[in-house]
Protein backbone atom coordinates (compact mmCIF):
# COMPACT_ATOMS: atom_id res chain seq x y z
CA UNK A 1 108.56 121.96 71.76
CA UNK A 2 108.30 122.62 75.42
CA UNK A 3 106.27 120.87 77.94
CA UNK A 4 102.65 121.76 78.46
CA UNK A 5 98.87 120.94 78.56
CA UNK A 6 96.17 120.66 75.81
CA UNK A 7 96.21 118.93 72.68
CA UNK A 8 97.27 116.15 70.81
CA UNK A 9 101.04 114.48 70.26
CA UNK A 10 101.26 114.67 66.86
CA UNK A 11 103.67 111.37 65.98
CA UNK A 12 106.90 109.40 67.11
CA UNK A 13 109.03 112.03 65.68
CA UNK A 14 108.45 114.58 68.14
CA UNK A 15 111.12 115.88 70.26
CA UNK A 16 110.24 117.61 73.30
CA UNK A 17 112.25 119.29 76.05
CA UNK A 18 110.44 118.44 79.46
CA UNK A 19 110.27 118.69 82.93
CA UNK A 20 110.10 115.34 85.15
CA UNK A 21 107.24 115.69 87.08
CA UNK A 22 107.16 112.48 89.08
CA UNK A 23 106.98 108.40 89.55
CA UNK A 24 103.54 107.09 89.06
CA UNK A 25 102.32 104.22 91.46
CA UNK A 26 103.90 101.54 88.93
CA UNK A 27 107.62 103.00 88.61
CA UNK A 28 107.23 105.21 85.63
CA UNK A 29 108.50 108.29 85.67
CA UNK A 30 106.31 110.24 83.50
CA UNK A 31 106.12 114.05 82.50
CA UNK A 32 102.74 115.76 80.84
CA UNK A 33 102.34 117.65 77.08
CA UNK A 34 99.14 118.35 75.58
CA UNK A 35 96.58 116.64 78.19
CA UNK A 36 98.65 113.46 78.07
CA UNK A 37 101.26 111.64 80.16
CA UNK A 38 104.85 110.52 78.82
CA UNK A 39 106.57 107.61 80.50
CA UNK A 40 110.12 108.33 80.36
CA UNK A 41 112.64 105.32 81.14
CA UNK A 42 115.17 105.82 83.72
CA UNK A 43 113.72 109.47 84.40
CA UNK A 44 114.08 111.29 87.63
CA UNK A 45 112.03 113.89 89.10
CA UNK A 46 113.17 117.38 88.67
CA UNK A 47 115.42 116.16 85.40
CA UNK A 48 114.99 118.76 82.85
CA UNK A 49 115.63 116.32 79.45
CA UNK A 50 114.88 116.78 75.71
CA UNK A 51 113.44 113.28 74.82
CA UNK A 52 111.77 111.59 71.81
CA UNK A 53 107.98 110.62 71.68
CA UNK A 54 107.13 107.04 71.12
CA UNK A 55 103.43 106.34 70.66
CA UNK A 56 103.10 102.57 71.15
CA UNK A 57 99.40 100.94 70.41
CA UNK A 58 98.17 99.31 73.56
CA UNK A 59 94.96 97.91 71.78
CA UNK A 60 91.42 98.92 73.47
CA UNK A 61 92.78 101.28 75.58
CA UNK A 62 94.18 103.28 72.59
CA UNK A 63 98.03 104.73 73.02
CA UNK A 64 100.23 104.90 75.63
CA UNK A 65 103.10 107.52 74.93
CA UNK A 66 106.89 107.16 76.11
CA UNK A 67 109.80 108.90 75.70
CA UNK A 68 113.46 108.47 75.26
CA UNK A 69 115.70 110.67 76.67
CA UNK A 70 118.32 112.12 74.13
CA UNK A 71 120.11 114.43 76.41
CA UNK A 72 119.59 115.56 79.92
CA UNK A 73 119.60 119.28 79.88
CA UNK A 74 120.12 119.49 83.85
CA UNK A 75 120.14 116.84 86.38
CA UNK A 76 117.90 116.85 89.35
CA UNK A 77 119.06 117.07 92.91
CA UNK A 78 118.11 113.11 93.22
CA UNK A 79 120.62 111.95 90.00
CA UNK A 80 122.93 109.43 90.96
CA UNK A 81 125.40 107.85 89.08
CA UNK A 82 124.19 103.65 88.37
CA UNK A 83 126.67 101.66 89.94
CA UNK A 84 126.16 98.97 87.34
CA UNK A 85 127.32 99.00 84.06
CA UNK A 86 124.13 97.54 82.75
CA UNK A 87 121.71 99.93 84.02
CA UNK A 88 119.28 100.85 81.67
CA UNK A 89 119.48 97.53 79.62
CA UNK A 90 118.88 95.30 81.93
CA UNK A 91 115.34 94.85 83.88
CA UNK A 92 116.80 94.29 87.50
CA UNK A 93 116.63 97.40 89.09
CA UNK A 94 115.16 100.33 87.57
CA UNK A 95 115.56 103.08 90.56
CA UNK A 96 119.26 102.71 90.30
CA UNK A 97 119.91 106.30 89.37
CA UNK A 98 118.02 107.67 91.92
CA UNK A 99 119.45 108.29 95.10
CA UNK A 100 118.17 106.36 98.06
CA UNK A 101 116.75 108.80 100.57
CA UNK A 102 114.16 109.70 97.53
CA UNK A 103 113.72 106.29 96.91
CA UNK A 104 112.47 106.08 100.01
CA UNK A 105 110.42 109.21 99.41
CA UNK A 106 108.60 108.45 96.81
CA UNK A 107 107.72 104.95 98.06
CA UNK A 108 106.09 106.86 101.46
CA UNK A 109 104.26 108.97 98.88
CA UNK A 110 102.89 105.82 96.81
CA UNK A 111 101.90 104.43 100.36
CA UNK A 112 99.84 107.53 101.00
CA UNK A 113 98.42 107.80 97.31
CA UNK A 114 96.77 104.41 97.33
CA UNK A 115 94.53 104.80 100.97
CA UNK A 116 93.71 108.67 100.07
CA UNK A 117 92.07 106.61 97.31
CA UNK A 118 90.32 104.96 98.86
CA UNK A 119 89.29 107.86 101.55
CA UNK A 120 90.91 106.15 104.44
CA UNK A 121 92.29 108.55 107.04
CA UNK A 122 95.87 106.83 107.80
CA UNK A 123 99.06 107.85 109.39
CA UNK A 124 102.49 106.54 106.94
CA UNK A 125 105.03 105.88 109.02
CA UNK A 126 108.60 106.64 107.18
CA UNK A 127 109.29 103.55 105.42
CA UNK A 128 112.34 101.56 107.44
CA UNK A 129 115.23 101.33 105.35
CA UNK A 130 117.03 98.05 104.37
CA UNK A 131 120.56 97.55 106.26
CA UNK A 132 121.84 96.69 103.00
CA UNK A 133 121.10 98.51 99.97
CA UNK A 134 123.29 96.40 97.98
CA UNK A 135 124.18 92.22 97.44
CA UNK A 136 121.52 92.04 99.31
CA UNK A 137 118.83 89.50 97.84
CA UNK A 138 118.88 85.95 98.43
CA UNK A 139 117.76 84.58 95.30
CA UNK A 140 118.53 85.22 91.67
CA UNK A 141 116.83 83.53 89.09
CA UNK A 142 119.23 83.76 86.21
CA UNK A 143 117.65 83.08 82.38
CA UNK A 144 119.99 81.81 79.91
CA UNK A 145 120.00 82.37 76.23
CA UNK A 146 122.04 83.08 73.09
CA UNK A 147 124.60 85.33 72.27
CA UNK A 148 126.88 86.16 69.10
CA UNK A 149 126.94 82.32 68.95
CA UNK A 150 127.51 81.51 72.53
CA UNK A 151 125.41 80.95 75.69
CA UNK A 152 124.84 83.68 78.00
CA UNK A 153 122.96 83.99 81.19
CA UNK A 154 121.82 87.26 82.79
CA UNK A 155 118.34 89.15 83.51
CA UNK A 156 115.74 89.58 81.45
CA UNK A 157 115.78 92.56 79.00
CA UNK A 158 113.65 95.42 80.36
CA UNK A 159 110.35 95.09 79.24
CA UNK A 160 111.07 91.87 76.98
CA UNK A 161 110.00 88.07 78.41
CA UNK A 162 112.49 87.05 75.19
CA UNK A 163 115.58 88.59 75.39
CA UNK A 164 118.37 87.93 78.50
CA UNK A 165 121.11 90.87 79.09
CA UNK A 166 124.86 88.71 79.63
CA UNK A 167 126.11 89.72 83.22
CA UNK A 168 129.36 89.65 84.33
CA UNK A 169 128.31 91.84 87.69
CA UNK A 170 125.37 92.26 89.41
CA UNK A 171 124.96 94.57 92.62
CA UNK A 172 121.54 92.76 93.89
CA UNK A 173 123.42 89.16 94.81
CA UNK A 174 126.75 87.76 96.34
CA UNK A 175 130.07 88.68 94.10
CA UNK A 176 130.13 84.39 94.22
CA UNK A 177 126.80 84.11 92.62
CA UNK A 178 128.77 86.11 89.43
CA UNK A 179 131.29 83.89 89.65
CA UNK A 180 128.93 80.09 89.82
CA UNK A 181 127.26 81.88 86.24
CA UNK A 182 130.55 82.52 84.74
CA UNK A 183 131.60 78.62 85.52
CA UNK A 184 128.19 77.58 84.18
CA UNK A 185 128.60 79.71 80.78
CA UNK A 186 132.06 78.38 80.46
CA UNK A 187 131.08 74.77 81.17
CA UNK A 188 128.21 75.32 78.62
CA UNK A 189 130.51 76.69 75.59
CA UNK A 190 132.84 73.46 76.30
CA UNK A 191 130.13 70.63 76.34
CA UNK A 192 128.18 72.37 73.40
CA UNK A 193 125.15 72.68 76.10
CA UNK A 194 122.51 74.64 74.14
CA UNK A 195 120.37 77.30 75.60
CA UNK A 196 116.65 76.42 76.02
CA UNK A 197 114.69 78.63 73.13
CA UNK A 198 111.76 79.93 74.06
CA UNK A 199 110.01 80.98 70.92
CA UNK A 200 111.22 77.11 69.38
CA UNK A 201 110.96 75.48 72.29
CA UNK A 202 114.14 73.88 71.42
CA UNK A 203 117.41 73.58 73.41
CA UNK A 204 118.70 72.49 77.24
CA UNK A 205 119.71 74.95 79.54
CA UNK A 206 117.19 77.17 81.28
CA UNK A 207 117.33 78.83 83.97
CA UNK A 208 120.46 79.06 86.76
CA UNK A 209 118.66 79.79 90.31
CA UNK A 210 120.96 80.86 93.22
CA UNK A 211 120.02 80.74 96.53
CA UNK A 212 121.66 82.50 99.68
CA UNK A 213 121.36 81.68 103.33
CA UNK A 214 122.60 85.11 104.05
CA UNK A 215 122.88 84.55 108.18
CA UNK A 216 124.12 80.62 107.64
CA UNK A 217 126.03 81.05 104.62
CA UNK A 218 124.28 78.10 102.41
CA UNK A 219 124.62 78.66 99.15
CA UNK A 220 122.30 76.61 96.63
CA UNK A 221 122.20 76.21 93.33
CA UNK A 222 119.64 75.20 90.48
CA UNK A 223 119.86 73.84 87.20
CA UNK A 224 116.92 74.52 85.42
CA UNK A 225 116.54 72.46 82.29
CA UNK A 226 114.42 71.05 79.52
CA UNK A 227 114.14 66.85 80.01
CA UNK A 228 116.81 64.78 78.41
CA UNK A 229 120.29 63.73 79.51
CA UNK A 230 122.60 66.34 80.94
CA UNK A 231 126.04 65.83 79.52
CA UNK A 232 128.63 66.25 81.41
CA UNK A 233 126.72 66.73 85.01
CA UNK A 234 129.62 65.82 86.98
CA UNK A 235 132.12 67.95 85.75
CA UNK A 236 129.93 70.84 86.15
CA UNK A 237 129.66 70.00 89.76
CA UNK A 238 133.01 69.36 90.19
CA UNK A 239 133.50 72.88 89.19
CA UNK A 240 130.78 74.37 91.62
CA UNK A 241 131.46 72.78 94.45
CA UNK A 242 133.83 75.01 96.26
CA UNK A 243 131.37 77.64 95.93
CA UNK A 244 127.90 76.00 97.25
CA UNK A 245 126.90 73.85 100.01
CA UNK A 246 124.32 72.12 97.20
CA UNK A 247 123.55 71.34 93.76
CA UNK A 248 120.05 70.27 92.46
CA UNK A 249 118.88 69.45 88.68
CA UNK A 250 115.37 70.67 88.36
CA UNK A 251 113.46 69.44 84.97
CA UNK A 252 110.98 71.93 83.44
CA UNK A 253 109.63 70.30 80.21
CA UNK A 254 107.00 72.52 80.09
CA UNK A 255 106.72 75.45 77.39
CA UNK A 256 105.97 77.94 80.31
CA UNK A 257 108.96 80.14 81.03
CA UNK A 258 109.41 78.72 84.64
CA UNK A 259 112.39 78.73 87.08
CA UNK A 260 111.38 76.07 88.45
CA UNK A 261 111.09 72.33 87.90
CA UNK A 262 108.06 69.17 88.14
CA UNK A 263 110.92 66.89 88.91
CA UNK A 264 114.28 68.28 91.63
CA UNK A 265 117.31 65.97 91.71
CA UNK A 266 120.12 66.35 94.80
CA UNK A 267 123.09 66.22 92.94
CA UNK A 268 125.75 67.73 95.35
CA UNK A 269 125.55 68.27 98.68
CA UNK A 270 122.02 69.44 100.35
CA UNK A 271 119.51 69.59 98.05
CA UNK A 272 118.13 72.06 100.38
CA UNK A 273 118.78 75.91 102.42
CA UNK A 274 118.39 77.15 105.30
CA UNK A 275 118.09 80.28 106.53
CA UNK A 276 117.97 82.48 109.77
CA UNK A 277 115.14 84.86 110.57
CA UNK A 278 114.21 85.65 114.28
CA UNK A 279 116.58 83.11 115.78
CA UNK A 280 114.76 80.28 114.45
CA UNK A 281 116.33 77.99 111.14
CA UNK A 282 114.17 77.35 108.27
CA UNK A 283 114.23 74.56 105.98
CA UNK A 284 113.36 75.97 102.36
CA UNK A 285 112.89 73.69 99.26
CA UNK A 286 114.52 74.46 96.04
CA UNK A 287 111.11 75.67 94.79
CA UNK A 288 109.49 76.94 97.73
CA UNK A 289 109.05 80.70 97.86
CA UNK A 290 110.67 82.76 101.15
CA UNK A 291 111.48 86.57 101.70
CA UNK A 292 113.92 87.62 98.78
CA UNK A 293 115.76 90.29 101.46
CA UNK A 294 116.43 88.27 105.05
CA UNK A 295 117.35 91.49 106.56
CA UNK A 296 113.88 93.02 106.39
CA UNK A 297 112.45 89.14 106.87
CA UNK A 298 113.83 89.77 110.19
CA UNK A 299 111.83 93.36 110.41
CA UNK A 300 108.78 91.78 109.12
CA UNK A 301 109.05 88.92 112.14
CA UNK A 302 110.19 92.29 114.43
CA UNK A 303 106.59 93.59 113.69
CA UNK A 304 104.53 90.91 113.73
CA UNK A 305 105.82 90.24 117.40
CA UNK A 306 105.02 93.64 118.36
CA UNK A 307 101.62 94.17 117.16
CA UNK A 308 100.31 90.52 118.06
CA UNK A 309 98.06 90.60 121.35
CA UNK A 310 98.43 86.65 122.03
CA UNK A 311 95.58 84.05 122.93
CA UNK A 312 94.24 81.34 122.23
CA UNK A 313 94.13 81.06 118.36
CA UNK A 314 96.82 82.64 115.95
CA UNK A 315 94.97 81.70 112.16
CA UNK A 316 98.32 82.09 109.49
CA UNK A 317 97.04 82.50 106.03
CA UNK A 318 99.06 82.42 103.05
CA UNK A 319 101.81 80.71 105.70
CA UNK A 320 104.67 79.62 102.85
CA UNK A 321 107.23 77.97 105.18
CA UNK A 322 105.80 78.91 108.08
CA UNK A 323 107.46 81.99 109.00
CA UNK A 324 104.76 83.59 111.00
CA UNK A 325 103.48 80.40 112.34
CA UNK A 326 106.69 79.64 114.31
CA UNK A 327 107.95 82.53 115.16
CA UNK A 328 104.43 83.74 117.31
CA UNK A 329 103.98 80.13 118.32
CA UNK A 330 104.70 80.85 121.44
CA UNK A 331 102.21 83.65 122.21
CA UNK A 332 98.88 81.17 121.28
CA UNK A 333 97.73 77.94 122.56
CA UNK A 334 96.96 76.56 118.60
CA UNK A 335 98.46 78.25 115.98
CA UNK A 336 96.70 76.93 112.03
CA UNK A 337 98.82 77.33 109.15
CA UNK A 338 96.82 77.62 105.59
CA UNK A 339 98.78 76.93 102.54
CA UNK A 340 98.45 75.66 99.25
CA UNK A 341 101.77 75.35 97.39
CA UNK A 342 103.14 71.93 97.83
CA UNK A 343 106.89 73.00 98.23
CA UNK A 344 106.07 75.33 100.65
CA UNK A 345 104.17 72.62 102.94
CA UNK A 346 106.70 70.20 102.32
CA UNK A 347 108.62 72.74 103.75
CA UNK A 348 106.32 74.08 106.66
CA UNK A 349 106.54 70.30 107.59
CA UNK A 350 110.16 69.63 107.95
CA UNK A 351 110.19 72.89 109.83
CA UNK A 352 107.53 71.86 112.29
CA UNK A 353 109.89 68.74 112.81
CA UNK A 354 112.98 70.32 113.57
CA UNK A 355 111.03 73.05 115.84
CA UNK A 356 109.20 69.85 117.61
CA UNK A 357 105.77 72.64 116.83
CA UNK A 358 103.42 70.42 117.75
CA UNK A 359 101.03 72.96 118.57
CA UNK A 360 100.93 74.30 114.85
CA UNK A 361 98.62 72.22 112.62
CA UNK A 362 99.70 72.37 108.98
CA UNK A 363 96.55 72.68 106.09
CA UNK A 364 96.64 72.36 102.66
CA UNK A 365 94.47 73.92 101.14
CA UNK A 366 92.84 77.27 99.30
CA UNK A 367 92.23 80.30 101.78
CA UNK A 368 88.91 80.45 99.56
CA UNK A 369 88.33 76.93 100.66
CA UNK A 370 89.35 76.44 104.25
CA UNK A 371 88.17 79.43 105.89
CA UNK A 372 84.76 78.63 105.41
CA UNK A 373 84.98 75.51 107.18
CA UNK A 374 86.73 77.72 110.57
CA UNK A 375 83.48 77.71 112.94
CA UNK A 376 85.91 79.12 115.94
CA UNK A 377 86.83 82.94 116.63
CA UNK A 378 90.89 83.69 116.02
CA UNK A 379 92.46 85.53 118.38
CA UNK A 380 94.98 86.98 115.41
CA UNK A 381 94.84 86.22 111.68
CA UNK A 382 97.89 87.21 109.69
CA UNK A 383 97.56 87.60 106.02
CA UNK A 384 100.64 87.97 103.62
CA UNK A 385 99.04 87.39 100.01
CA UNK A 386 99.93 87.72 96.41
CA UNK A 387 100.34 91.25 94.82
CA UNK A 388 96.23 91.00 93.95
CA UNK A 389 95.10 90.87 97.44
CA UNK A 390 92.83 88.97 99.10
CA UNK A 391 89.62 87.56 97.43
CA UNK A 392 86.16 88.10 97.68
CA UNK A 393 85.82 85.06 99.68
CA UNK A 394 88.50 85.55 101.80
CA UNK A 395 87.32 89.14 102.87
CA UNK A 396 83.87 88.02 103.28
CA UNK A 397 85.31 85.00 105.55
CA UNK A 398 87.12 87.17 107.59
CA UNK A 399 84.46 89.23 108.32
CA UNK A 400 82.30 86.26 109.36
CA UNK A 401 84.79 84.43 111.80
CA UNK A 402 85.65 88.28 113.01
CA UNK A 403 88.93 87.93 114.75
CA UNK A 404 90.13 90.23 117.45
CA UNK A 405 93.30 91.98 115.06
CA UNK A 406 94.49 90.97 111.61
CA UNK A 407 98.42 91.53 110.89
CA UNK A 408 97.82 92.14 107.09
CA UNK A 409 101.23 92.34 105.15
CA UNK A 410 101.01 92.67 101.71
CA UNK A 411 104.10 93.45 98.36
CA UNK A 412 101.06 95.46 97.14
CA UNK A 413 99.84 98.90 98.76
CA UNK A 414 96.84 99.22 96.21
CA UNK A 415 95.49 95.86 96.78
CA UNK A 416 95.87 96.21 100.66
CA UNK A 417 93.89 99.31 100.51
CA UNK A 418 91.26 98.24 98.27
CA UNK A 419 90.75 95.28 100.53
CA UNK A 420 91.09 97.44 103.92
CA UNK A 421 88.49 99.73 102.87
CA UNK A 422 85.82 96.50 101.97
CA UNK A 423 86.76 95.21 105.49
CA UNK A 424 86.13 98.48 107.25
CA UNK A 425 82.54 98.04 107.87
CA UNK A 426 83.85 95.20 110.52
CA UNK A 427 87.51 96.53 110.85
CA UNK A 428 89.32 99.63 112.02
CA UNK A 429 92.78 100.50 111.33
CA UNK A 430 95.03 100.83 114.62
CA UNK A 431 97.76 102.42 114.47
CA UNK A 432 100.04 103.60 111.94
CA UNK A 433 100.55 101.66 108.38
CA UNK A 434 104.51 101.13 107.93
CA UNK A 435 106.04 100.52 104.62
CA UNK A 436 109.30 98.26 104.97
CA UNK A 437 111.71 98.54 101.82
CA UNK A 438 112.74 95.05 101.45
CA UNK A 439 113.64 95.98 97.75
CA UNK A 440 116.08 98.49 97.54
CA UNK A 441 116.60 100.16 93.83
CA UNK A 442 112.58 98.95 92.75
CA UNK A 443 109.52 100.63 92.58
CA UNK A 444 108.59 97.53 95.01
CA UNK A 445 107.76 98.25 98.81
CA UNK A 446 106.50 95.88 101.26
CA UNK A 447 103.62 97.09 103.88
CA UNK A 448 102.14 96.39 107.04
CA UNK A 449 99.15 97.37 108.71
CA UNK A 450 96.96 96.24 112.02
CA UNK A 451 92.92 96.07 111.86
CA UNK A 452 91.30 95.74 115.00
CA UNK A 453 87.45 94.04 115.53
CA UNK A 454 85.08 97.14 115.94
């Protein structure tokens, strides 16, 4: 069958030969037959591929069709050969095969899909490239499971919260990170240390966590487990330690599949990184969340020192460890810091310490439940939320306090938009919006805009 429009798939043994039309605004590449779209895994755009139709049941909203590609009939201009082995089983990086330039590309054109959406005239800059396309995140949150009767630790199977993929290489993190999960697999097969079991909610071992001070060169490491004694502790240290500059045990008893545990033991070294962005060292907890690419971290500080006019009150929202907060202390007289994750305050505190930022007060608290409470005008409010945006609250707050700009930086383009367009009745957009690809090889691209008071 060849590609075309009208119609109905007629079941899962169909095999059609296609045309790659494009990347939808979630990473699929998808091609359209018969009036319906076709997901194809690890497509490219312009691929011409003969692939098989799988209709999968996705409940109320009735099927969703994929396909498998059995052979590709011609390769498009943006084909590129994976540089890791396990491309295509495992769920780290699914752009891989595409080269970077489109990459690029196509997140520009995702940028520009999601504000013609919502009818706001905008300018997308070229999104700026990462220096390093490759080794270069900072964490890795490694799963560990079962294997042919041994432990292995990995990624996550694409598309499965059950299954882990075994690595032995890894282009997203150090070469040494590959290493410190070999030694722990090893050590587990010798001590008979059993992999934590997610549908049985049985077993030890859960979750190996690596963070990277890429511009200090820490190197920390997590060992996520279920509670109970953990036999044979010190030999596994003694077997890191040439490669980190700390160890910490952190105890998840919980039956959510968390990297992260209630209770964090120092058991080598610092139970703590640090790492460089802007020319200022940050203190990050073992479970406190920071930019996963320092490179563009650096970019993101670049920009918010550009665009920020100065004055008397900088308002940080969603602050983490304070990034924002201390590196545009210096342009405001008080600078707030909202936050609500304990790790990260912790955090934000020790930083405030070492910076002697006495001029930067620290709250915890909800955005939903602070900002009402603000009876002063900001001069600047940055925003960096979770991929859903801000909420209802939040927007309606910000409109009420009315600060002179907003640096809004958001992982998600369609939330950002959604929530510039609601805040345009007291907010214009100035200037361009700039995407900044702090994840390389990922539909993923991070995005920064500046909305002025009207």
């Amino acid at each position: 069958m060849e590609g075309g429009k009208g119609g109905q798939i007629a079941s899962m043994k169909d095999i059609l030969e296609t045309y790659i039309e494009g990347i939808n605004h979630k990473g699929r590449p998808y091609t359209e037959y018969e009036g319906k779209k076709i997901y194809i895994k690890y497509g490219v755009p312009g691929d011409r591929v003969k692939i098989k139709v799988i209709p999968i049941k996705k409940g109320r909203r009735g099927v969703e069709y994929w396909g498998d590609i059995i052979d590709i009939i011609e390769g498009s201009r943006w084909r590129v050969e994976p540089k890791c082995k396990y491309f295509g089983l495992c769920g780290g990086c699914s752009f891989q095969n595409i080269d970077y330039n489109y990459q690029l590309e196509y997140k520009k054109k995702i940028v520009e899909k999601m504000f013609k959406k919502f009818d706001l005239d905008v300018e997308v800059f070229d999104p700026i490239p990462s220096p390093k396309i490759w080794f270069y995140r900072n964490r890795m949150d490694h799963p560990v499971g079962w294997g042919q009767e041994r432990p292995i630790i990995g990624l996550k199977v694409y598309g499965r919260w059950d299954l882990v993929v075994d690595l032995d290489e890894c282009y997203l993190e150090s070469p040494e990170s590959i290493e410190i999960i070999k030694i722990v697999k090893e050590f587990m097969k010798d001590y008979d240390i059993k992999p934590y079991d997610l549908i049985k909610h049985k077993g030890f071992m859960r979750y190996v966590v690596i963070r990277e001070g890429k511009y200090t060169g820490d190197r920390l490491v997590s060992l996520v487990t279920n509670k109970g004694g953990f036999v044979g502790l010190d030999e596994l240290v003694n077997r890191l330690k040439d490669y980190v500059t700390g160890i910490v045990w952190s105890i998840n008893p919980k039956l959510t599949d968390l990297s992260i545990g209630e209770e964090v033991i120092g058991v080598y070294g610092r139970d703590y990184l640090t790492e460089i962005v802007g020319g200022i060292k940050y203190y990050i907890h073992p479970n406190a969340f920071f930019q996963t690419n320092s490179y563009q971290a650096n970019r993101l500080v670049q920009l918010a020192k550009k665009f920020s006019s100065g004055g008397e009150y900088l308002l940080d929202v969603y602050s983490g460890v304070g990034l924002f907060s201390y590196s545009l202390m210096d342009r405001y007289d008080k600078v707030v810091s909202i936050e609500v994750d304990e790790y990260s305050i912790y955090s934000a505190e020790v930083n405030k310490k070492w910076l002697k930022a006495d001029k930067v007060s620290i709250i915890e608290a909800r955005a939903e439940d602070w900002l009402p409470r603000i009876s002063y005008k900001p001069d600047t409010v940055i925003v960096d939320p979770p991929r859903p945006g801000l909420s209802r609250i939040v927007k309606e707050e910000l409109k009420r306090i009315k600060p002179s700009e907003i640096l809004y930086f958001s992982c998600n383009p369609k939330s950002m938009a959604r929530d510039i367009y609601i805040l345009s009745d007291e907010f214009s957009i100035d200037g361009p919006i700039l995407p900044i690809d702090m994840f390389p090889h990922t539909p993923h691209i991070e995005v920064f805009a500046r909305l002025i008071s009207r």
